[in-house]
Protein backbone atom coordinates (compact mmCIF):
# COMPACT_ATOMS: atom_id res chain seq x y z
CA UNK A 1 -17.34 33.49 -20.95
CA UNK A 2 -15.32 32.65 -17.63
CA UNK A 3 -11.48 31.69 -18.52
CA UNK A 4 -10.84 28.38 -16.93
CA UNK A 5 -7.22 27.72 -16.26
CA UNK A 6 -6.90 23.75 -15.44
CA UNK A 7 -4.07 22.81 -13.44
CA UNK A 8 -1.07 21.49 -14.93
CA UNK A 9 0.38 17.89 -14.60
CA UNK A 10 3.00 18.83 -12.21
CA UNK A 11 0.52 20.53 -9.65
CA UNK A 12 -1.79 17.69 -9.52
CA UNK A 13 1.16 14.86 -9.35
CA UNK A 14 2.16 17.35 -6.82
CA UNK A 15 -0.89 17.39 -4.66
CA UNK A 16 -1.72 13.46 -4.84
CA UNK A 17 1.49 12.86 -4.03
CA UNK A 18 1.76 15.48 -1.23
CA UNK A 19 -1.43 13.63 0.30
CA UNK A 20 -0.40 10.07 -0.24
CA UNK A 21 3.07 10.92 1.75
CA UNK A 22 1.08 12.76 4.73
CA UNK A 23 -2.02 10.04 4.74
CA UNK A 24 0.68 7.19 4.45
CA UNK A 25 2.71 9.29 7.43
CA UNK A 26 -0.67 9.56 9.27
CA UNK A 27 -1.35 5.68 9.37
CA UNK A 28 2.27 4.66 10.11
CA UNK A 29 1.93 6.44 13.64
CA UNK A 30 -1.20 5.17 14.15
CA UNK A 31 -0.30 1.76 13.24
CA UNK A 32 2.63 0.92 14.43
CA UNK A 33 2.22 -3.01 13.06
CA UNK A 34 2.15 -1.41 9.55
CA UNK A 35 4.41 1.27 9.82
CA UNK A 36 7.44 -0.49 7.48
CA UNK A 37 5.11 -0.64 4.82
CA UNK A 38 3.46 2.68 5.50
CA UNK A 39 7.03 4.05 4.98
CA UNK A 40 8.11 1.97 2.05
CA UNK A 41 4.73 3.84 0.46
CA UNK A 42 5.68 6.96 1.21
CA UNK A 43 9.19 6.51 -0.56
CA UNK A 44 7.73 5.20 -3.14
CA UNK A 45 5.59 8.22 -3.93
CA UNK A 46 8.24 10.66 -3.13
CA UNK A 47 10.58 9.03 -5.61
CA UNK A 48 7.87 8.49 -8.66
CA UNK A 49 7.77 12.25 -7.75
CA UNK A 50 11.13 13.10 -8.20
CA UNK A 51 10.61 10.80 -11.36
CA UNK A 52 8.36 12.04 -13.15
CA UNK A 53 10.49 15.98 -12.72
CA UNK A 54 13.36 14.74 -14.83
CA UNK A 55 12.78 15.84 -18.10
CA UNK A 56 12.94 12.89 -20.18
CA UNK A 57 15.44 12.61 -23.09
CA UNK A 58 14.69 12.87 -26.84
């Protein structure tokens, strides 16, 4: 039978939040109304990010 390795947590939070901050990005050039919040999105998943990479503390 075939092996399937599934990714680990880290490389999927890392790939939703990789596309959240470059669709967020994406749609505060194009809409320059809704940039603030486009931005305030995009440091919000960039610091949930960094978050959830701190080992947490027994």
């Amino acid at each position: 039978m075939f092996s399937r390795r599934f990714p680990s947590r880290d490389e999927v939070l890392a790939v939703v939040t990789l596309i959240m901050v470059i669709g967020s990005l994406t749609l505060a050039i194009i809409d320059e109304k809704s940039r603030p919040q486009f931005m305030d999105l995009t440091k919000f998943a960039v610091g949930t990010y960094v978050g959830m990479l701190i080992p947490r503390s027994k």
